[in-house]
N, C-alpha and C. Protein backbone atom coordinates (compact mmCIF):
# COMPACT_ATOMS: atom_id res chain seq x y z
N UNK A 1 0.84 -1.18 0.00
CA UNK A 1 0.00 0.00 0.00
C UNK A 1 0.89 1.25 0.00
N UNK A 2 0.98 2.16 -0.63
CA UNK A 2 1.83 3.30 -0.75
C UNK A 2 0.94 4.54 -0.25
N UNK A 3 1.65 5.77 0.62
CA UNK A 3 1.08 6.22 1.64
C UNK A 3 1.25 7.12 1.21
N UNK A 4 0.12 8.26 0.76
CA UNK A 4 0.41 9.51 0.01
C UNK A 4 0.82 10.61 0.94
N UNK A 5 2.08 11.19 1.27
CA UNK A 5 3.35 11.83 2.00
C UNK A 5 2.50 13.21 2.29
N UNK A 6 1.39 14.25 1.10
CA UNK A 6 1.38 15.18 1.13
C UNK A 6 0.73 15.50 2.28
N UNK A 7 -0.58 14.61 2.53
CA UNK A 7 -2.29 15.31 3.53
C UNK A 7 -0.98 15.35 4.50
N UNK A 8 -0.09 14.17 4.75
CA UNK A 8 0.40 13.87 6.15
C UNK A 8 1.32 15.15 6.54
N UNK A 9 2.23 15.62 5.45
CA UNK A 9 2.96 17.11 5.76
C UNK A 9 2.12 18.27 5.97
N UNK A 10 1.24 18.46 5.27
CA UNK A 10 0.10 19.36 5.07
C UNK A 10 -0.05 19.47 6.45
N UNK A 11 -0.62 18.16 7.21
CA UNK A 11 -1.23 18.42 8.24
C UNK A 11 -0.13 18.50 9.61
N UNK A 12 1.04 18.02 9.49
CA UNK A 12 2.02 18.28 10.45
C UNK A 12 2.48 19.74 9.84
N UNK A 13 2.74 20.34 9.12
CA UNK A 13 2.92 21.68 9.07
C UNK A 13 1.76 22.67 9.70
N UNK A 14 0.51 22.31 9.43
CA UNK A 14 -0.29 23.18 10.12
C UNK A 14 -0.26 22.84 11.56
N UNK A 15 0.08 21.78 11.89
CA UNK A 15 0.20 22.01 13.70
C UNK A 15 1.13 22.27 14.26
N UNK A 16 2.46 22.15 13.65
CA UNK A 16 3.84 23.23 14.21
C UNK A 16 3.04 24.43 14.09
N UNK A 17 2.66 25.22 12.93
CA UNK A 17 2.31 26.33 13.09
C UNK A 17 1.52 27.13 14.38
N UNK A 18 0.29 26.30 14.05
CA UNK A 18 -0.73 26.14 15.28
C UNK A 18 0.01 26.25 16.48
N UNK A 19 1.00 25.10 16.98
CA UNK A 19 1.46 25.17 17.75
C UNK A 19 2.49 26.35 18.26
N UNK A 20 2.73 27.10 17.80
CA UNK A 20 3.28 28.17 17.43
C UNK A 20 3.33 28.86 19.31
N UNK A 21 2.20 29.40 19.48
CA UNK A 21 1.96 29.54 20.41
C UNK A 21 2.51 29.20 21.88
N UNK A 22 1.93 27.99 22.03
CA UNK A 22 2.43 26.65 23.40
C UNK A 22 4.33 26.60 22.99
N UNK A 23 4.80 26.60 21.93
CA UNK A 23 6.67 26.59 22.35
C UNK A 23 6.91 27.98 22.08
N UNK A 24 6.22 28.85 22.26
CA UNK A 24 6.95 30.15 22.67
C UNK A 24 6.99 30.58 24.16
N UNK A 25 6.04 29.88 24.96
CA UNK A 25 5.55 30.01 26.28
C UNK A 25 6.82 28.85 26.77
N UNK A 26 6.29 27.75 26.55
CA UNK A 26 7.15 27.08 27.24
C UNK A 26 8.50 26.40 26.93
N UNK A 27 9.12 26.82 25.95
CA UNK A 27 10.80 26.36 25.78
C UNK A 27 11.36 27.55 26.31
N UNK A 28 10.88 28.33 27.39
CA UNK A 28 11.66 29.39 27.73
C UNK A 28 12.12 29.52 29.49
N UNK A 29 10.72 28.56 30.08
CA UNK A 29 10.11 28.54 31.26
C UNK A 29 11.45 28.50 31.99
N UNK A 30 12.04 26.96 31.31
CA UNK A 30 13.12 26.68 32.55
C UNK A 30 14.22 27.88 32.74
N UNK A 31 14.55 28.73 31.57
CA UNK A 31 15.03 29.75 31.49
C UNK A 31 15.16 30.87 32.56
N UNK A 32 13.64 31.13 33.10
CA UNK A 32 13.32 32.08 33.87
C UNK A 32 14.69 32.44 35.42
N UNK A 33 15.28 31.85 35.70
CA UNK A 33 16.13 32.07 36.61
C UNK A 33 17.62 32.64 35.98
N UNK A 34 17.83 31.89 35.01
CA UNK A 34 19.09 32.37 34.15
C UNK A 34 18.85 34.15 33.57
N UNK A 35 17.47 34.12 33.23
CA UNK A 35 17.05 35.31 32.42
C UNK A 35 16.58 36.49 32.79
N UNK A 36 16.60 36.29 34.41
CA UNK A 36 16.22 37.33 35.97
C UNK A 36 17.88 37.75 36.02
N UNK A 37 18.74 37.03 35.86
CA UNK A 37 20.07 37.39 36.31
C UNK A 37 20.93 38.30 35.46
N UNK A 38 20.42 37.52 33.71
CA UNK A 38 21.01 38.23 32.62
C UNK A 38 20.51 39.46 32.28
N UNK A 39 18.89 39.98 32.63
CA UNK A 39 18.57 40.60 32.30
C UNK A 39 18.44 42.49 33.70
N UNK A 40 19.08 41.44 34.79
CA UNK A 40 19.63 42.16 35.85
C UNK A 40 17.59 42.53 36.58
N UNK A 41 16.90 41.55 36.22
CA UNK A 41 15.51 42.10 36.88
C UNK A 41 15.28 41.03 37.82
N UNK A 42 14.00 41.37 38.89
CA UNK A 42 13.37 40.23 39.43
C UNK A 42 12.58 39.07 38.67
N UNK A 43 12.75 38.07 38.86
CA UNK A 43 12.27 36.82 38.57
C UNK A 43 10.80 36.89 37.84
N UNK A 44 9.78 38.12 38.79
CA UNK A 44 8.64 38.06 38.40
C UNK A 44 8.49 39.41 37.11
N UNK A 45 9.00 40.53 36.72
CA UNK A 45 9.45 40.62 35.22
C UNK A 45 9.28 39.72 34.47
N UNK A 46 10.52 38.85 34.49
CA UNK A 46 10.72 37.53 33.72
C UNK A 46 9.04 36.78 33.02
N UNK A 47 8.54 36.38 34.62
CA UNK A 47 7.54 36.10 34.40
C UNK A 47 6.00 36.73 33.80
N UNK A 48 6.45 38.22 33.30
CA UNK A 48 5.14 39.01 33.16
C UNK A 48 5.60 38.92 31.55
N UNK A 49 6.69 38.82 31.27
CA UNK A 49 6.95 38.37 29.35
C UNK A 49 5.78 37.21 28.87
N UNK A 50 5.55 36.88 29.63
CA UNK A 50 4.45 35.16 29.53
C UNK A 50 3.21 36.23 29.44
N UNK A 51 2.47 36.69 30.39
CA UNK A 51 1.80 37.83 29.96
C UNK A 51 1.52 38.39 28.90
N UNK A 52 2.69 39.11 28.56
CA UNK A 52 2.86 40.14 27.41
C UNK A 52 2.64 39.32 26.25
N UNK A 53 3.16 38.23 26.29
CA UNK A 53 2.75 37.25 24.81
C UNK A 53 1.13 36.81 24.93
N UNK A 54 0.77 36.39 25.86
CA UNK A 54 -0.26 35.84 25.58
C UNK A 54 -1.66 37.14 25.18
N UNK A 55 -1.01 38.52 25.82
CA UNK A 55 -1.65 39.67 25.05
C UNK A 55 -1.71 40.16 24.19
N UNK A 56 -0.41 39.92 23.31
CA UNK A 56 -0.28 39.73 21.93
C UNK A 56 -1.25 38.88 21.21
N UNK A 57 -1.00 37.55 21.93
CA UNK A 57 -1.50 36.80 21.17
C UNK A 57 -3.08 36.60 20.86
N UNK A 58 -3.61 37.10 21.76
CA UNK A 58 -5.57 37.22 22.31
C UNK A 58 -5.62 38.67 20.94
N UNK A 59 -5.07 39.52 21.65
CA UNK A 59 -5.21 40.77 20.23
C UNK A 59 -5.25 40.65 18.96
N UNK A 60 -4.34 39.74 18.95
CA UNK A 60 -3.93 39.73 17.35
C UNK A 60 -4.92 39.02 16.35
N UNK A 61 -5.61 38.05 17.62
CA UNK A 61 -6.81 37.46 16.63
C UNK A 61 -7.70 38.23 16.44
N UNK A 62 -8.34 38.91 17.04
CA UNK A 62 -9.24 39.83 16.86
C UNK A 62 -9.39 40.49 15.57
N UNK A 63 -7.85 40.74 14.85
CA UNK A 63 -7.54 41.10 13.92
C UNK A 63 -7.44 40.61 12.77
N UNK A 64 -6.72 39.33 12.67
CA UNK A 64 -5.79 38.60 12.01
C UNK A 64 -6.46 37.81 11.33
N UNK A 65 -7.99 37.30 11.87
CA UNK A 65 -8.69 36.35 11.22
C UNK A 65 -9.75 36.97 9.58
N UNK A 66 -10.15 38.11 10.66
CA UNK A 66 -11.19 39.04 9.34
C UNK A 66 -10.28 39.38 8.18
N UNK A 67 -8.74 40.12 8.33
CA UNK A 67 -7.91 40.28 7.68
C UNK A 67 -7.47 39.14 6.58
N UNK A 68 -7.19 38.07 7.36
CA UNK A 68 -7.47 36.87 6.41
C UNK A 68 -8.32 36.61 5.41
N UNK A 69 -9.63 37.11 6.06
CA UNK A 69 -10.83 36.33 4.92
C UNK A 69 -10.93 37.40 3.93
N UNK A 70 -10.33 38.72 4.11
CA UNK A 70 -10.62 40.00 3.18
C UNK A 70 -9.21 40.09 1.96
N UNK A 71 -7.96 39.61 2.73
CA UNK A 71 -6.81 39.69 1.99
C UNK A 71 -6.62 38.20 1.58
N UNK A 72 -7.00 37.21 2.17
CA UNK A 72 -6.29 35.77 1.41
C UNK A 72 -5.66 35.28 2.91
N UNK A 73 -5.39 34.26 2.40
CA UNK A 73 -4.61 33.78 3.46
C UNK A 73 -3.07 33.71 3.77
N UNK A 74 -2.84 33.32 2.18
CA UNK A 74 -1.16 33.95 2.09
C UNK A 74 -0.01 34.95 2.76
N UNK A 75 -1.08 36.18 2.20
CA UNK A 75 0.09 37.37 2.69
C UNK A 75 0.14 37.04 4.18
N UNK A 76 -1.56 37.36 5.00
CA UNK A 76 -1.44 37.40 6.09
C UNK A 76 -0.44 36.35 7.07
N UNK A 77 -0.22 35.16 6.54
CA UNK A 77 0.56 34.00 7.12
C UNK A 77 2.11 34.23 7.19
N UNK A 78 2.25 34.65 5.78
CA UNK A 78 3.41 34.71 5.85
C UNK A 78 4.21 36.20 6.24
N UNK A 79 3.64 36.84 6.42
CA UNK A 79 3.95 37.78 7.12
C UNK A 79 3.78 37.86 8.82
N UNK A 80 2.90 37.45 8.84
CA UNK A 80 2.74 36.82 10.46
C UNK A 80 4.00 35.97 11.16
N UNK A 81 4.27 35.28 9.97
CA UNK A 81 5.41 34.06 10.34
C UNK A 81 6.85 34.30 10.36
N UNK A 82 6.89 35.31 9.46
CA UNK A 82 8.21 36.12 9.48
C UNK A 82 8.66 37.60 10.47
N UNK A 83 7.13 37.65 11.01
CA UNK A 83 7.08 38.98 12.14
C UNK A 83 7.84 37.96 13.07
N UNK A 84 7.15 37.04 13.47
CA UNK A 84 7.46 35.73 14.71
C UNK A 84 8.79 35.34 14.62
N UNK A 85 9.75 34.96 13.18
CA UNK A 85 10.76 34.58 13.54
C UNK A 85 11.98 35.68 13.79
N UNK A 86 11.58 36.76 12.95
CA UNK A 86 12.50 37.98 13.06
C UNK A 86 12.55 38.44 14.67
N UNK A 87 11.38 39.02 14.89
CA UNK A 87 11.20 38.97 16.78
C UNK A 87 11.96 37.71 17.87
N UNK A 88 11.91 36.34 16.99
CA UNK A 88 12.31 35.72 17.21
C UNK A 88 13.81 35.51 17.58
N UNK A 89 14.46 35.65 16.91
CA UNK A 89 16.05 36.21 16.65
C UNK A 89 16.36 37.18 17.46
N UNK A 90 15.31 38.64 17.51
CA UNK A 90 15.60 39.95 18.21
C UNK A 90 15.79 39.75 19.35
N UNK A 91 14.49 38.56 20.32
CA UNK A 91 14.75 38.02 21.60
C UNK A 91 16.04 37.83 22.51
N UNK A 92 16.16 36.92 21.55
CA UNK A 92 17.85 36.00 21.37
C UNK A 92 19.26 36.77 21.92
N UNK A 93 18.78 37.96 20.76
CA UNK A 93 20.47 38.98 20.42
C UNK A 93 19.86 40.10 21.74
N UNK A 94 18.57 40.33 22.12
CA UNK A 94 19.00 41.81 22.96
C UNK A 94 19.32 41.66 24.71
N UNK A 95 19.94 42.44 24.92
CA UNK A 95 20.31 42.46 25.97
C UNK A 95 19.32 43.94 27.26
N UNK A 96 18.10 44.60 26.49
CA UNK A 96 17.77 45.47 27.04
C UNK A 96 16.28 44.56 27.05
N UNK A 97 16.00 44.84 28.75
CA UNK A 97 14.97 44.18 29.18
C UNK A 97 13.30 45.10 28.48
N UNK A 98 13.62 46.07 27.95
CA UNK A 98 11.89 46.74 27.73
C UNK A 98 12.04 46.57 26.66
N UNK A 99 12.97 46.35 25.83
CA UNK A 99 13.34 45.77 24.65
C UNK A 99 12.59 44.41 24.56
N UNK A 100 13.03 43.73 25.01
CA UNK A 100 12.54 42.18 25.33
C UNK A 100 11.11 42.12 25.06
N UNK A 101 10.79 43.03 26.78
CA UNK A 101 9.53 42.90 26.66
C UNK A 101 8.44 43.79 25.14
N UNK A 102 8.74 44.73 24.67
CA UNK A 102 8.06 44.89 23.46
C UNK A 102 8.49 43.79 22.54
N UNK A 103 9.33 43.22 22.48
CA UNK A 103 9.35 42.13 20.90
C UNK A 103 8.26 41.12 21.44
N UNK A 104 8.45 40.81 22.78
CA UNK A 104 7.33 39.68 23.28
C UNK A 104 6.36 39.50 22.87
N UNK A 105 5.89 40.80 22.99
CA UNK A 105 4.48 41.61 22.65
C UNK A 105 3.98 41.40 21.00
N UNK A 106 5.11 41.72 20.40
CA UNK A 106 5.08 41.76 18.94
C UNK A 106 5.22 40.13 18.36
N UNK A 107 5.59 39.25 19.17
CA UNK A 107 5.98 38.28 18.41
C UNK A 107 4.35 37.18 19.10
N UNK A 108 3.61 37.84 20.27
CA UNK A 108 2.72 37.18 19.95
C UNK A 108 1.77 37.73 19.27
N UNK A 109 1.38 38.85 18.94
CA UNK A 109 0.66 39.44 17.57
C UNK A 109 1.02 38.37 16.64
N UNK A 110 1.92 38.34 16.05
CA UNK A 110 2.79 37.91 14.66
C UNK A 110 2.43 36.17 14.70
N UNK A 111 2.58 35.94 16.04
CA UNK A 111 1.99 34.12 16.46
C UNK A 111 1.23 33.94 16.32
N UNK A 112 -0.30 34.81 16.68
CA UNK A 112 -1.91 34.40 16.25
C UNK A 112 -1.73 34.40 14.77
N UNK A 113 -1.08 35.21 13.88
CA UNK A 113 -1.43 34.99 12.40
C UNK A 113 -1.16 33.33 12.41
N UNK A 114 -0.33 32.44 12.69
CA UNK A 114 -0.08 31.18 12.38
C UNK A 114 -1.23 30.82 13.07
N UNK A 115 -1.63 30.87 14.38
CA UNK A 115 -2.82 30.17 14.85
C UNK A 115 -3.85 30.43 14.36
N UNK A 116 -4.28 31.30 14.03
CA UNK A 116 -5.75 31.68 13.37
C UNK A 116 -5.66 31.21 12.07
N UNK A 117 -4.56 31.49 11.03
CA UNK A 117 -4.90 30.65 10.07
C UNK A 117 -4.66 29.42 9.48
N UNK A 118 -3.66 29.00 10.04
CA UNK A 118 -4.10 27.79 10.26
C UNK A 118 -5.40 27.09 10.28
N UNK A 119 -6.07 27.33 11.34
CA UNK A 119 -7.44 27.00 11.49
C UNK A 119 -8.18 27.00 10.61
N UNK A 120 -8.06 28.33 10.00
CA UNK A 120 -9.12 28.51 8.78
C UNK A 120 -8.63 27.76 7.49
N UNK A 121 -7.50 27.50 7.25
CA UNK A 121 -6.67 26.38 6.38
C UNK A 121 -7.16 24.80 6.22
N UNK A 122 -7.56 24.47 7.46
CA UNK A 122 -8.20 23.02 7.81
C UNK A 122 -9.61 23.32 7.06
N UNK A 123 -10.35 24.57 7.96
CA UNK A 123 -11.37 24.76 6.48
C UNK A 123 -11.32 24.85 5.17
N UNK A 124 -10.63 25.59 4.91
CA UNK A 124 -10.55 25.54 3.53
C UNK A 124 -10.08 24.30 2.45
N UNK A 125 -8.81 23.80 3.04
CA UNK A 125 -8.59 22.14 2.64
C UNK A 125 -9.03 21.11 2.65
N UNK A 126 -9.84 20.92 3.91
CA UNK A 126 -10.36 19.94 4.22
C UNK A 126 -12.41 19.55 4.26
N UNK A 127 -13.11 19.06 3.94
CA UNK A 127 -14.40 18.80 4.63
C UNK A 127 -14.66 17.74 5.22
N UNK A 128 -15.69 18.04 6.08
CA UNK A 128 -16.67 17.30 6.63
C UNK A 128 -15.56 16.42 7.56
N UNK A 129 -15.24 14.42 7.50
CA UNK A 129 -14.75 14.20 8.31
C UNK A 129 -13.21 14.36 8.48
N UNK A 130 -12.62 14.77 6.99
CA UNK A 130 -11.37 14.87 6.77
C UNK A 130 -10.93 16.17 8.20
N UNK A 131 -11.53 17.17 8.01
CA UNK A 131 -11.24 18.80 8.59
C UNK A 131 -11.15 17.78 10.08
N UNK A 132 -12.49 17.04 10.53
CA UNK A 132 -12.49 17.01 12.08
C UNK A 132 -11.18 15.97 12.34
N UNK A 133 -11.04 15.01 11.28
CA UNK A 133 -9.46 14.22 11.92
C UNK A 133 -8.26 15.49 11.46
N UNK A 134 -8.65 15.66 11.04
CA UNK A 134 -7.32 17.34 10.73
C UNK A 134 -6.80 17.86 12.00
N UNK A 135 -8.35 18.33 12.66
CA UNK A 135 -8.39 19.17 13.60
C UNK A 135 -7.86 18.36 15.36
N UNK A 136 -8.49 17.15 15.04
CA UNK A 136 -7.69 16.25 16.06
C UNK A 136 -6.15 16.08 16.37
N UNK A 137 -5.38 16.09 14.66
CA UNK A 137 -4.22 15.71 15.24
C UNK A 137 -3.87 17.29 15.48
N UNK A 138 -4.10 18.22 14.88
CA UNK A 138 -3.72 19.60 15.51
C UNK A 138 -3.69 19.74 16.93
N UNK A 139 -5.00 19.64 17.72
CA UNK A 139 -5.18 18.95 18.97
C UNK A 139 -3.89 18.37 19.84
N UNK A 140 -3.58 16.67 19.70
CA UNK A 140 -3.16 16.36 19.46
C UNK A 140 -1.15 16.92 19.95
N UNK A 141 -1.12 17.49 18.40
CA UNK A 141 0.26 18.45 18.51
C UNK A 141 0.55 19.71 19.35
N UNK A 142 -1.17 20.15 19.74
CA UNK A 142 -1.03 20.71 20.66
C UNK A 142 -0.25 20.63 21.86
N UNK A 143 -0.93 19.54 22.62
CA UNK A 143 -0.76 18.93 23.55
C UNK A 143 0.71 18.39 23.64
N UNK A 144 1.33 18.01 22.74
CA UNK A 144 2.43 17.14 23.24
C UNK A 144 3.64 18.83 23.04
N UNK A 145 3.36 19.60 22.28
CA UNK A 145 4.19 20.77 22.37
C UNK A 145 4.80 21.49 24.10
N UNK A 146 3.95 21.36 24.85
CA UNK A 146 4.16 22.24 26.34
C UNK A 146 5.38 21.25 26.93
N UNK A 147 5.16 19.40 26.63
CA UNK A 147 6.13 18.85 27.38
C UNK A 147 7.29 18.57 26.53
N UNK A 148 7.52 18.54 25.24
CA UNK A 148 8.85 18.35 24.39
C UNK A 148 9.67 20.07 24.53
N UNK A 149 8.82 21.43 24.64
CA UNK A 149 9.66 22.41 24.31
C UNK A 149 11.00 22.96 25.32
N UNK A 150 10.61 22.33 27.01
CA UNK A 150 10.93 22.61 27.39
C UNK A 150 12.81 21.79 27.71
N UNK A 151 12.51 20.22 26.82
CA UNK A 151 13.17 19.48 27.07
C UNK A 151 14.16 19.72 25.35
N UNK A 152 13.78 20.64 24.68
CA UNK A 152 14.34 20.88 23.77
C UNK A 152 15.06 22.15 23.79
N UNK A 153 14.72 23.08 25.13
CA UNK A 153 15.36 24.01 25.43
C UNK A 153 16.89 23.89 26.40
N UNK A 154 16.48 23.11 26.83
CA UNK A 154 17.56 22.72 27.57
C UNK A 154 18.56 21.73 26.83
N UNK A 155 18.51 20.48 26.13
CA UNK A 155 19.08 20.11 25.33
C UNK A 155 20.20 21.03 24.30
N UNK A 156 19.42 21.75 24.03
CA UNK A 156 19.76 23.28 22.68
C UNK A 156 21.04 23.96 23.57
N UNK A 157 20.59 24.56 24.53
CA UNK A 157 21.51 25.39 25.94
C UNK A 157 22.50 24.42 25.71
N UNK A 158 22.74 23.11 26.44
CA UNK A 158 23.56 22.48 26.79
C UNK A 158 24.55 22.26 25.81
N UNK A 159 24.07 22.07 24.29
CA UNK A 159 24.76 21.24 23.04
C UNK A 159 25.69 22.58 22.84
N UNK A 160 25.30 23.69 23.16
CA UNK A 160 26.32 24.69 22.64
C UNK A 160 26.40 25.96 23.63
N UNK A 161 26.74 25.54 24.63
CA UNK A 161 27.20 25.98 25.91
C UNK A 161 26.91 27.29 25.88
N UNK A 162 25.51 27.91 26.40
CA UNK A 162 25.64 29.40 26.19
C UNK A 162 25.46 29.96 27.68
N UNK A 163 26.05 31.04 27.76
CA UNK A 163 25.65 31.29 29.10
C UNK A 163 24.05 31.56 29.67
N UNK A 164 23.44 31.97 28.35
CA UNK A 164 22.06 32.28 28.72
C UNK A 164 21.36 31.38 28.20
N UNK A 165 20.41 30.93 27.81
CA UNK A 165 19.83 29.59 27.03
C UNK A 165 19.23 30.30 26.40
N UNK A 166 19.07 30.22 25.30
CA UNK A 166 18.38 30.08 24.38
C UNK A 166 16.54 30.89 24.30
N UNK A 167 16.33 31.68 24.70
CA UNK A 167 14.60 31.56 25.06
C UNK A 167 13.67 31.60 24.11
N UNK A 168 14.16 31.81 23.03
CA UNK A 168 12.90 31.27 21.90
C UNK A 168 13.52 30.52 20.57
N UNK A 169 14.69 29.67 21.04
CA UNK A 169 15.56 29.43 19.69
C UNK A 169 14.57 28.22 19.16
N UNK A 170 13.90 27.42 19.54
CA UNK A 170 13.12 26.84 19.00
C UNK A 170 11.67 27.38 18.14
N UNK A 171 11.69 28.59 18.01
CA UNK A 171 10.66 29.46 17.83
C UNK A 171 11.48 29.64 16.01
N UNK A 172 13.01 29.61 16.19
CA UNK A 172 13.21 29.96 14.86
C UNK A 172 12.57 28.77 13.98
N UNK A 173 12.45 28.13 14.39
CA UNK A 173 11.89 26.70 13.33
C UNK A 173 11.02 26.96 12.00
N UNK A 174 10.38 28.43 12.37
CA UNK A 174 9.68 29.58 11.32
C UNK A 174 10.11 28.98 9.94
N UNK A 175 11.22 29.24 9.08
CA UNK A 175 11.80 29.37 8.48
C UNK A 175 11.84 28.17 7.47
N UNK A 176 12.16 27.26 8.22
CA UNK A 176 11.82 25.48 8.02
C UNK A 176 10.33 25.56 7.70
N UNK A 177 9.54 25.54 8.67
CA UNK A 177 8.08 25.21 8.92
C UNK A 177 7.40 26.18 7.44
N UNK A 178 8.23 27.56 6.97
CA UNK A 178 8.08 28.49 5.94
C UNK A 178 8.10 27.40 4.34
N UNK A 179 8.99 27.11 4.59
CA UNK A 179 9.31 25.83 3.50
C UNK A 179 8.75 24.68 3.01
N UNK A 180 8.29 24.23 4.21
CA UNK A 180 7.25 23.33 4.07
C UNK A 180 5.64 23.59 3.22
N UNK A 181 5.44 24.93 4.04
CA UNK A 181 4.02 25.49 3.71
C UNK A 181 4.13 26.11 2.12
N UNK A 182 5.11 26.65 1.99
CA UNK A 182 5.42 27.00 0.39
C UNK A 182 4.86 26.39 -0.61
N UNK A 183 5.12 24.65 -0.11
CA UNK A 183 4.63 24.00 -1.41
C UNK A 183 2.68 24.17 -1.66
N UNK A 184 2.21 23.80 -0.47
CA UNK A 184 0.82 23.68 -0.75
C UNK A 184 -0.15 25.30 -0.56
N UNK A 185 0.88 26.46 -0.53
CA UNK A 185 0.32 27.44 -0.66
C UNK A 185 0.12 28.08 -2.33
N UNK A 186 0.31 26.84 -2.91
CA UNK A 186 0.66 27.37 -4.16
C UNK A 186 -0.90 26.80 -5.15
N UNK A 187 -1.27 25.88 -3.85
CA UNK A 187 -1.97 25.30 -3.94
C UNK A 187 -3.51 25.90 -3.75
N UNK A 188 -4.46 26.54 -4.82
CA UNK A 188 -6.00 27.28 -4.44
C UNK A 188 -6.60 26.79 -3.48
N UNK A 189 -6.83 27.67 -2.51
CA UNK A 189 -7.90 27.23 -1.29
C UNK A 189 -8.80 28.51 -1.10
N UNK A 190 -9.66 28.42 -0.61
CA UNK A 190 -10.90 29.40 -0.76
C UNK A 190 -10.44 30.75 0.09
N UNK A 191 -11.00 31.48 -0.36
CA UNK A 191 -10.06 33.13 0.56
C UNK A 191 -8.86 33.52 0.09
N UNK A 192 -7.85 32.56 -0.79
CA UNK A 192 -6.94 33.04 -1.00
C UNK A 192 -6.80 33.60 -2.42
């Protein structure tokens, strides 16, 4: 029986994306003590960046979805995805804590574009029972994202000895995950 490769990428690309969200929160967590010290603040700072993203991220839908259905799905994604990894990077390199905290901010704006459309992607690709097993393994990838990111953050730290770890280097995955989606965006789906 030969196993057609595409639905299966299709649909693991839309739940990295999706998942987008859950490993920006948590491949950073264990961080929080290293990143109180580097960043010369209290611990609970640290902890209000978790905040600041997830206010990004509630906002941005508000936005991001109507924008979608009026512009396509394209631009909005991929611009969303490249706000996320650039912010992404910015994280990484700055050393000024209000700094930090505005990219936070910005990079979960830039994160709902992957989560929201995504979603609407499963619609558009998929019907009836195909969309709801779609939407399962999204689910699914949800879920297993909160306990692999954190064990991939530390792994990452360790393999190349940094003094600070890493706090959203798994977030660059953008870029990759960009590559993937390339092919089947080329591909007509409704809205776009």
């Amino acid at each position: 029986m030969k196993i057609n490769a595409k639905p299966l990428l299709i649909t693991l690309t839309l739940g990295i994306l999706t998942a987008i969200g859950s490993i920006s929160i948590d491949i950073y967590l264990p961080a929080f003590g290293v990143m109180a010290n580097y960043f010369k603040v209290p611990i609970v700072r640290i902890e209000g960046t978790v905040t600041l993203f997830l206010f990004g991220m509630s906002f941005g839908q508000l936005f991001i979805g109507p924008m979608s259905d009026v512009w396509g799905r394209k631009t909005p994604l991929r611009v969303g995805l490249a706000a996320y990894v650039l912010c992404s990077i910015c994280c990484v390199i700055t050393s000024s804590f209000p700094v930090f905290l505005t990219l936070r901010f910005i990079q979960g704006l830039a994160g709902s574009a992957c989560q929201v459309i995504c979603r609407a992607l499963v619609g558009d690709i998929y019907k009836d029972k195909n969309a709801a097993h779609v939407f399962t393994v999204l689910q699914i990838i949800m879920g297993v994202s909160p306990i692999l990111s954190p064990i991939a953050e530390r792994d990452v730290s360790r393999s190349i000895h940094l003094e600070i770890p890493i706090s959203n280097y798994g977030s660059c995955f953008g870029s990759r995950t960009n590559r993937m989606f390339n092919y089947f965006t080329r591909r007509k789906t409704s809205g776009c």
